[in-house]
PDB file of N, CA and C in Angstrom:
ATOM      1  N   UNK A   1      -8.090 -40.425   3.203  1.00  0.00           N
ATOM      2  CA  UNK A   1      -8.377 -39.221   3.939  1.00  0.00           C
ATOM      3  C   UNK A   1      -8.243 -39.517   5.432  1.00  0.00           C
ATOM      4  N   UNK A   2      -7.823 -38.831   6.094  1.00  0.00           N
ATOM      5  CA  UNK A   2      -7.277 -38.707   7.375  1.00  0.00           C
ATOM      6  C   UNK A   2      -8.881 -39.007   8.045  1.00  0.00           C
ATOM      7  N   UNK A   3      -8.905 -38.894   9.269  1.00  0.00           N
ATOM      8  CA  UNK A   3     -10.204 -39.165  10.454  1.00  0.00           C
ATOM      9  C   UNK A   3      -9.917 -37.220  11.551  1.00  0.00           C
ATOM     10  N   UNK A   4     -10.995 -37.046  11.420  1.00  0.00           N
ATOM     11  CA  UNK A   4     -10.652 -35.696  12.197  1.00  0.00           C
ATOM     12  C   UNK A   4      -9.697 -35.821  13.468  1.00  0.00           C
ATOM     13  N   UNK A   5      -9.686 -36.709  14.284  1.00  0.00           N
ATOM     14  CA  UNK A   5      -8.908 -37.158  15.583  1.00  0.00           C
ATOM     15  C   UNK A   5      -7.335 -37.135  14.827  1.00  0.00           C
ATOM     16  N   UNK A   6      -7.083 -37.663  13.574  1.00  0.00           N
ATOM     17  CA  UNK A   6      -5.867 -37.759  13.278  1.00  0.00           C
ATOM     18  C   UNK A   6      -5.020 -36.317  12.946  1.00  0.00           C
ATOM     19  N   UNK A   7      -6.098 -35.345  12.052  1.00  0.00           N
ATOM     20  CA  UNK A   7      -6.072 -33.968  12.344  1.00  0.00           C
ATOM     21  C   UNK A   7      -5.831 -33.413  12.977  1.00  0.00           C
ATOM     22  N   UNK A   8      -6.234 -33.772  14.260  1.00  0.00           N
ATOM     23  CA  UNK A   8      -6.139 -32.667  15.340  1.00  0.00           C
ATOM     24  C   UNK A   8      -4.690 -33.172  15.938  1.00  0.00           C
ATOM     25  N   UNK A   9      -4.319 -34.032  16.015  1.00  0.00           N
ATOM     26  CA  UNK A   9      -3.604 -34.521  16.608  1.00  0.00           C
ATOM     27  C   UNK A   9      -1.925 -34.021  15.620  1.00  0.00           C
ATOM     28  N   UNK A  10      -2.363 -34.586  14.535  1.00  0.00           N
ATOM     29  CA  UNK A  10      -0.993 -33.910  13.899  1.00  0.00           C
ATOM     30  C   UNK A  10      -0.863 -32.754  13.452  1.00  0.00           C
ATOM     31  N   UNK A  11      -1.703 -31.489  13.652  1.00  0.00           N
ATOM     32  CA  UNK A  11      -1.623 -30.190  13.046  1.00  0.00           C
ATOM     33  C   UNK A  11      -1.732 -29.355  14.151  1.00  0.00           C
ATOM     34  N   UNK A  12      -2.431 -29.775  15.675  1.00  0.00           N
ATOM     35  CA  UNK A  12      -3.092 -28.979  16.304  1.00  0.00           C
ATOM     36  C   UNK A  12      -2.118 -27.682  17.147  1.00  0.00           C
ATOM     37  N   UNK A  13      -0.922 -28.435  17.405  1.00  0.00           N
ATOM     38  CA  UNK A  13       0.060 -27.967  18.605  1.00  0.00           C
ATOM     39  C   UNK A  13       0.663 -26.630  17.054  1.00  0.00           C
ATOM     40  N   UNK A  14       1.173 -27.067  15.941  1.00  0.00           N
ATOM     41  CA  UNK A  14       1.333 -26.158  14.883  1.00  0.00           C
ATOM     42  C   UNK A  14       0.561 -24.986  14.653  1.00  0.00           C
ATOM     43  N   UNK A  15      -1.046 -25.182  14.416  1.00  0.00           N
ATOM     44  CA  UNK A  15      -1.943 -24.213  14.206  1.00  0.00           C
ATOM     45  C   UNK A  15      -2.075 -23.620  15.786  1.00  0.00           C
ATOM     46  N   UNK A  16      -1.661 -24.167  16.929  1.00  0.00           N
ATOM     47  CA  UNK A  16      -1.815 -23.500  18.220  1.00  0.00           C
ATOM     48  C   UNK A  16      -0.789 -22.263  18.106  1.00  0.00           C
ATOM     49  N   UNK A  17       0.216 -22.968  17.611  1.00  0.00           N
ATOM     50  CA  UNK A  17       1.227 -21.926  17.144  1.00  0.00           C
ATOM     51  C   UNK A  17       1.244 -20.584  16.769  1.00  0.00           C
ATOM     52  N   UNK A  18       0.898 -20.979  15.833  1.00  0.00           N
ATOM     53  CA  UNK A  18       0.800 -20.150  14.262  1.00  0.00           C
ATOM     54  C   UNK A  18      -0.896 -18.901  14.782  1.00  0.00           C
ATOM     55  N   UNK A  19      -1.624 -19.090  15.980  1.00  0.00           N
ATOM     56  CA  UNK A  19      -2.651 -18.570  16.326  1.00  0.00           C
ATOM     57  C   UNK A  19      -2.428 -17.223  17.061  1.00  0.00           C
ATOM     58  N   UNK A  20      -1.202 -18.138  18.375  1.00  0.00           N
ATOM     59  CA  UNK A  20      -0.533 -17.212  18.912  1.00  0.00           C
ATOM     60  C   UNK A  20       0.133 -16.516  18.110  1.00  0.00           C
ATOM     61  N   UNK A  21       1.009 -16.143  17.711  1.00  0.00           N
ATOM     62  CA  UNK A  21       1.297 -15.284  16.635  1.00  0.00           C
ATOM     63  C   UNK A  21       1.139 -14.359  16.080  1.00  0.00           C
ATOM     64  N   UNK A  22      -0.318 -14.597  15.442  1.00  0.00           N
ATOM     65  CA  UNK A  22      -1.092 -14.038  15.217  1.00  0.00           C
ATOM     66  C   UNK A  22      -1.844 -12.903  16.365  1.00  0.00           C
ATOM     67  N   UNK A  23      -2.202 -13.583  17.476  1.00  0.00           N
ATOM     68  CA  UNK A  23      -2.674 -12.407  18.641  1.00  0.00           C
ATOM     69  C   UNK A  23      -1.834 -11.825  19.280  1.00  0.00           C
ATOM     70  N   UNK A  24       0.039 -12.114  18.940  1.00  0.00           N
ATOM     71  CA  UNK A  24       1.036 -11.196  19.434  1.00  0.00           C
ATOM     72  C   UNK A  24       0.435  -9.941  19.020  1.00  0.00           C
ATOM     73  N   UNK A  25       0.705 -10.304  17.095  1.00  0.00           N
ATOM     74  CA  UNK A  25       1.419  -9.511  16.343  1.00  0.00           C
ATOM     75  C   UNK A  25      -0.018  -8.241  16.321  1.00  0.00           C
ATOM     76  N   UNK A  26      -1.267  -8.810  16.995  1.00  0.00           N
ATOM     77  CA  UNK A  26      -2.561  -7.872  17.061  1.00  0.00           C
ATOM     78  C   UNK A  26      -2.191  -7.179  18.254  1.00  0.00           C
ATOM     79  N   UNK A  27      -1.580  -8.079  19.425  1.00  0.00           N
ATOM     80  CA  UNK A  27      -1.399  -7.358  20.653  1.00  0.00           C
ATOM     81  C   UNK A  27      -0.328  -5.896  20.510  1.00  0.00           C
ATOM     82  N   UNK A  28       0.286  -6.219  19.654  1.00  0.00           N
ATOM     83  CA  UNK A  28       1.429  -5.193  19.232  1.00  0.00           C
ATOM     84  C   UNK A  28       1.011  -4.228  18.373  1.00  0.00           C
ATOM     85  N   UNK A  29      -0.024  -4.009  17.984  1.00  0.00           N
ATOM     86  CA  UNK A  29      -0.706  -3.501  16.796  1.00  0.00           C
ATOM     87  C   UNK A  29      -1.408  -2.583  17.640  1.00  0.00           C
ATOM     88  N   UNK A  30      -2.289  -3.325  18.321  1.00  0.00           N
ATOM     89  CA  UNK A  30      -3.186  -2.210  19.340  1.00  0.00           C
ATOM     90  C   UNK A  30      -2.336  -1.670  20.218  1.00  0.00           C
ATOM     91  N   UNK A  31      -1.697  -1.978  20.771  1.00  0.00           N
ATOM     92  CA  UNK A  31      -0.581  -1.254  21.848  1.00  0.00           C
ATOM     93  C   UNK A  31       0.392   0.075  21.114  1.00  0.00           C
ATOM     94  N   UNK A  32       0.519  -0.056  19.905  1.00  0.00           N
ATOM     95  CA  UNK A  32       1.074   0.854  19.033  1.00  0.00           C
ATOM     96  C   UNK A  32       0.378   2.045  18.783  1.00  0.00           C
ATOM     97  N   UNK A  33      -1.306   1.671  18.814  1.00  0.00           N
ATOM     98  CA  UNK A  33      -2.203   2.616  18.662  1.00  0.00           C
ATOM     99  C   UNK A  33      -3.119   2.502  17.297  1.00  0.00           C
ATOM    100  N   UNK A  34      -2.989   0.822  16.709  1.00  0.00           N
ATOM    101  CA  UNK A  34      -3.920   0.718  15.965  1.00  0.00           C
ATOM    102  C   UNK A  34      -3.762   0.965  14.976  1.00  0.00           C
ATOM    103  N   UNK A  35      -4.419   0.895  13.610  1.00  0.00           N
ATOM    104  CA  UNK A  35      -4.576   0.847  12.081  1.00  0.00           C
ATOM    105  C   UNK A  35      -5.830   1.039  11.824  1.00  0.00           C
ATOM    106  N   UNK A  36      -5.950   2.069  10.629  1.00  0.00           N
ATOM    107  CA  UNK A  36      -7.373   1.431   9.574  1.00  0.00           C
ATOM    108  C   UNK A  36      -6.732   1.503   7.965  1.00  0.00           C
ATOM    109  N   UNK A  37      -5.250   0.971   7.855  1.00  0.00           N
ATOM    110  CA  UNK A  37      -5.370   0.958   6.747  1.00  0.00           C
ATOM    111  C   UNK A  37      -5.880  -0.249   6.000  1.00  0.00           C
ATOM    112  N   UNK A  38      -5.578  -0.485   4.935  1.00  0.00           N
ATOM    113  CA  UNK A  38      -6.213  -1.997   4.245  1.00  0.00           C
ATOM    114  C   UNK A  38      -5.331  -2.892   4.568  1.00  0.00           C
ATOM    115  N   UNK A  39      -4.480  -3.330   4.832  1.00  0.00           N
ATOM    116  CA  UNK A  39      -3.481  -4.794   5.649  1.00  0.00           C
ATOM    117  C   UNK A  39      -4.550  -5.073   7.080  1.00  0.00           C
ATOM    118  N   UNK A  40      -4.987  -4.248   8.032  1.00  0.00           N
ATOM    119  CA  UNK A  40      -5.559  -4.333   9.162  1.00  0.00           C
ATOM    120  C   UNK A  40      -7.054  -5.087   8.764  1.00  0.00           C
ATOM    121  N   UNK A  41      -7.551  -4.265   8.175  1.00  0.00           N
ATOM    122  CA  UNK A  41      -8.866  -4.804   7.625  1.00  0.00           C
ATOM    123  C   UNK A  41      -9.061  -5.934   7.178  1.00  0.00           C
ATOM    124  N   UNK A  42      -7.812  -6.036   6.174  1.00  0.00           N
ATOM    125  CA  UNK A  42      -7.726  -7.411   5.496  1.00  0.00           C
ATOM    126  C   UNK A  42      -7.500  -8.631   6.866  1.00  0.00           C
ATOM    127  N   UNK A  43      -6.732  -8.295   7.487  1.00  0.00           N
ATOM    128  CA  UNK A  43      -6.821  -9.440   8.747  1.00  0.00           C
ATOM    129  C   UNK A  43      -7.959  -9.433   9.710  1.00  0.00           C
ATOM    130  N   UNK A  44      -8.499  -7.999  10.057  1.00  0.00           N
ATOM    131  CA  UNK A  44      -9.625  -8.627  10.854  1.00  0.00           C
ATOM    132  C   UNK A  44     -10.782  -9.381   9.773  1.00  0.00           C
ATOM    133  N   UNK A  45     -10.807  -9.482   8.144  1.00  0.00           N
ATOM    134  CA  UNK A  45     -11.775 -10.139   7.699  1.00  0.00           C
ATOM    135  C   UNK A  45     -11.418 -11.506   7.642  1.00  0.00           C
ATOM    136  N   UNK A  46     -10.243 -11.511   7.506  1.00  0.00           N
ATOM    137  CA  UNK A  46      -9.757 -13.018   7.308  1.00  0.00           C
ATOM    138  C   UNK A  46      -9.678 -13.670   8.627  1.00  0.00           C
ATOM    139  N   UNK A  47      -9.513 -13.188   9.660  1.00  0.00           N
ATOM    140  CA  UNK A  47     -10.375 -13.660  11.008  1.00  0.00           C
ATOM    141  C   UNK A  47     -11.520 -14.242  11.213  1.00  0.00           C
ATOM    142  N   UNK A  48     -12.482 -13.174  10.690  1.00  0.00           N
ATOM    143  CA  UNK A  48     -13.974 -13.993  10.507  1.00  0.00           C
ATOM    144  C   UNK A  48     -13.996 -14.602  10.011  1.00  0.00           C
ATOM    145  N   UNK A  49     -13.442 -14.686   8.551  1.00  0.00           N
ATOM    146  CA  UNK A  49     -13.737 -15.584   7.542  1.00  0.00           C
ATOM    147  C   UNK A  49     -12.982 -17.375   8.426  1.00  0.00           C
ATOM    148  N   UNK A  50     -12.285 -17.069   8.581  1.00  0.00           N
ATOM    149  CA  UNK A  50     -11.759 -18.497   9.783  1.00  0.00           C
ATOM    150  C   UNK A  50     -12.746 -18.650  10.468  1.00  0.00           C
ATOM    151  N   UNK A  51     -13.269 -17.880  11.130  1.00  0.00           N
ATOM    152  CA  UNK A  51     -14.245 -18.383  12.121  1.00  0.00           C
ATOM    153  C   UNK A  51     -15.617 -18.935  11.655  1.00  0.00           C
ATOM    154  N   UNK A  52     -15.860 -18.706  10.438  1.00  0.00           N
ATOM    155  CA  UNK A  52     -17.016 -19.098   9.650  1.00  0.00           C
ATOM    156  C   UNK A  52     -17.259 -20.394   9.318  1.00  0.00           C
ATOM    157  N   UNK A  53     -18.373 -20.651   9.815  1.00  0.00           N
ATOM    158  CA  UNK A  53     -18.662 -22.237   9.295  1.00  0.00           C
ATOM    159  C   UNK A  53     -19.284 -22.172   7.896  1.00  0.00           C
ATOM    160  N   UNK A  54     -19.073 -23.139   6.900  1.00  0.00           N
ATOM    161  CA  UNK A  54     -19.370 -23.093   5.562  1.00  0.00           C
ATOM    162  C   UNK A  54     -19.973 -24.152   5.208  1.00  0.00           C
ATOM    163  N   UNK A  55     -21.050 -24.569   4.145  1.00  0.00           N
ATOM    164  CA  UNK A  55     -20.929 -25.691   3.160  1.00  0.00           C
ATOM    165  C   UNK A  55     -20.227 -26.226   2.790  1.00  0.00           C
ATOM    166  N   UNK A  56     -19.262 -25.704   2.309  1.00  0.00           N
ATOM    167  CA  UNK A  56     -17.846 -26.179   1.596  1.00  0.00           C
ATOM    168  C   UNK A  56     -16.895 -25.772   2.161  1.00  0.00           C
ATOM    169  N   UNK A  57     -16.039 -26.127   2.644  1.00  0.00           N
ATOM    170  CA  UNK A  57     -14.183 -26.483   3.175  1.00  0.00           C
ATOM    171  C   UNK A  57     -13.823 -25.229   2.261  1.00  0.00           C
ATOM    172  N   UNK A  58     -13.264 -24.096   2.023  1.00  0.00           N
ATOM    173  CA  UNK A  58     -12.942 -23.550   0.746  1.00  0.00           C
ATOM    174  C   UNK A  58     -12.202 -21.727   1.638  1.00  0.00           C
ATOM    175  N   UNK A  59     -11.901 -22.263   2.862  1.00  0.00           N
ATOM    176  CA  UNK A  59     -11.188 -21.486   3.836  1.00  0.00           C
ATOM    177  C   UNK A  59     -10.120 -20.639   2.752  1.00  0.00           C
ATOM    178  N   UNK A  60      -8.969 -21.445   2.445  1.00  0.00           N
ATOM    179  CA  UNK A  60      -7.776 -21.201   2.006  1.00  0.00           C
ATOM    180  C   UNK A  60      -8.253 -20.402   0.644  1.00  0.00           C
ATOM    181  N   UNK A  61      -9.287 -20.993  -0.203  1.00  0.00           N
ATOM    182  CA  UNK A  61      -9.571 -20.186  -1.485  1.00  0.00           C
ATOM    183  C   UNK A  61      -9.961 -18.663  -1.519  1.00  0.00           C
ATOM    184  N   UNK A  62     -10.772 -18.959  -0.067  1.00  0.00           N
ATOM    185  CA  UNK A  62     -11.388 -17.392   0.327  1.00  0.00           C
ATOM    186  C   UNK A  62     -10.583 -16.248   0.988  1.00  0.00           C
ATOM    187  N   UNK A  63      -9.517 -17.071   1.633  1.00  0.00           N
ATOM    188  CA  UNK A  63      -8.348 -16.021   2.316  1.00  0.00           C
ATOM    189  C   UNK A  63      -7.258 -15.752   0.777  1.00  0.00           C
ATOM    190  N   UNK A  64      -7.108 -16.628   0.150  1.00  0.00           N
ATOM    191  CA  UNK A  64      -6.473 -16.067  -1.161  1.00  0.00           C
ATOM    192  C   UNK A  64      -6.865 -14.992  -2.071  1.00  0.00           C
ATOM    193  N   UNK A  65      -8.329 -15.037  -2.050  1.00  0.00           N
ATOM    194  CA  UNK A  65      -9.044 -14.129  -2.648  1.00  0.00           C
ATOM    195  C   UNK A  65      -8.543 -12.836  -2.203  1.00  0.00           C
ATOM    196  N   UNK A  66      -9.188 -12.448  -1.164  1.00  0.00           N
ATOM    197  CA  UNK A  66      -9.379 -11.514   0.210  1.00  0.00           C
ATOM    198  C   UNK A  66      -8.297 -11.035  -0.144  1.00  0.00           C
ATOM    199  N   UNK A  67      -6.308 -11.525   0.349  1.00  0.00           N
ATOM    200  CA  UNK A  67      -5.574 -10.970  -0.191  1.00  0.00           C
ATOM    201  C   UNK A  67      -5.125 -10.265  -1.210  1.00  0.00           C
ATOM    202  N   UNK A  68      -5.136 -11.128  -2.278  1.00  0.00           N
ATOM    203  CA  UNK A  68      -5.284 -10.207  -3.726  1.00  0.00           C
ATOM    204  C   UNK A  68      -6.137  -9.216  -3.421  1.00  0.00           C
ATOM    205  N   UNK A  69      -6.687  -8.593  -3.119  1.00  0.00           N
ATOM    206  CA  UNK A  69      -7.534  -7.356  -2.895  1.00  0.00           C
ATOM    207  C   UNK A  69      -5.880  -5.920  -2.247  1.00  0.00           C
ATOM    208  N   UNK A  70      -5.135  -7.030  -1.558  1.00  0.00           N
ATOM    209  CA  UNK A  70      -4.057  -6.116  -1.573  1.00  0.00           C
ATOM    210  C   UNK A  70      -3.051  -6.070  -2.637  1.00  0.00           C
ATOM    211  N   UNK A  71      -2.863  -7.114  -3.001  1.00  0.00           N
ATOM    212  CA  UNK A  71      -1.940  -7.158  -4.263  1.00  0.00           C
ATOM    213  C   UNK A  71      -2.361  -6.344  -5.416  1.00  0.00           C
ATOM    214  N   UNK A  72      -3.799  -6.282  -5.520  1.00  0.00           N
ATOM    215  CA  UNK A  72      -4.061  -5.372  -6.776  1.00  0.00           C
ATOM    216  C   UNK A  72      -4.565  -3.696  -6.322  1.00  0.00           C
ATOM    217  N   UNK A  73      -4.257  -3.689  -5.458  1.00  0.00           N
ATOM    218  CA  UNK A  73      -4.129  -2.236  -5.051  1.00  0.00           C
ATOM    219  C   UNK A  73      -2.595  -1.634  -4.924  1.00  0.00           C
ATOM    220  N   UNK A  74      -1.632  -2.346  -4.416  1.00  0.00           N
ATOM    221  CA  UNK A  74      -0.303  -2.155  -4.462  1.00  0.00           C
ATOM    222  C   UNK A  74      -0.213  -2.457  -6.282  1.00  0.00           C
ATOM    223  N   UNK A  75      -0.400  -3.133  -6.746  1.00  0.00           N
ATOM    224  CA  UNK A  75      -0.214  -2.888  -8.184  1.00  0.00           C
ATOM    225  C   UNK A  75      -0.946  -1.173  -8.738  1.00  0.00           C
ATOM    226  N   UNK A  76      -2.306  -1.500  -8.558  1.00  0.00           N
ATOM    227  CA  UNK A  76      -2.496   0.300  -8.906  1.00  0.00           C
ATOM    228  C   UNK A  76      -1.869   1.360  -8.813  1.00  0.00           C
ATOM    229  N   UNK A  77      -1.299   1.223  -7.501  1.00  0.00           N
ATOM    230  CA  UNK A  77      -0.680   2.484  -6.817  1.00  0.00           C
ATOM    231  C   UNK A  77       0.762   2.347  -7.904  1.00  0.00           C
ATOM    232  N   UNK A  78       1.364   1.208  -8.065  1.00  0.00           N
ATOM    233  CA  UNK A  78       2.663   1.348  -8.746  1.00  0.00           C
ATOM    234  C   UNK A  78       2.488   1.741 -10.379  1.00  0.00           C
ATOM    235  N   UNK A  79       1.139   1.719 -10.780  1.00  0.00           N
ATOM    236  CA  UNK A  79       1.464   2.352 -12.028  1.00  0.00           C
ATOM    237  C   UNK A  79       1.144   3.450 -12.307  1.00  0.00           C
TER     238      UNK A  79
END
């Protein structure tokens, strides 16, 4: 297992990345005039949910979850 210093060091400039991105694609969102459908929601929860400190490491399980919440609504709607 890696040492957190080694972490930061090889992922950090990537996830710096991948952050920005992310606050474009919000900056472009609000400048458009905003959302409340369920894609919007789903990202501002999965926001918090990042920002959440936990017991358990289990980030990625909980943003997988969260999604499927869209996948099985786009499934409803298609049948």
């Amino acid at each position: 297992m890696m040492e957190p210093k080694e972490i930061l060091e090889n992922y950090y400039l990537d996830t710096r990345w991948h952050l920005l991105e992310v606050a474009a694609m919000l900056d472009r969102l609000q400048r458009a005039g905003g959302s409340q459908e369920l894609r919007k929601q789903l990202l501002d929860e999965a926001l918090a949910l990042l920002a959440s400190e936990t017991a358990e490491p289990n980030r990625t399980e909980r943003l997988l979850n969260l999604f499927s919440k869209l996948d099985l609504r786009h499934a409803k709607e298609e049948n």
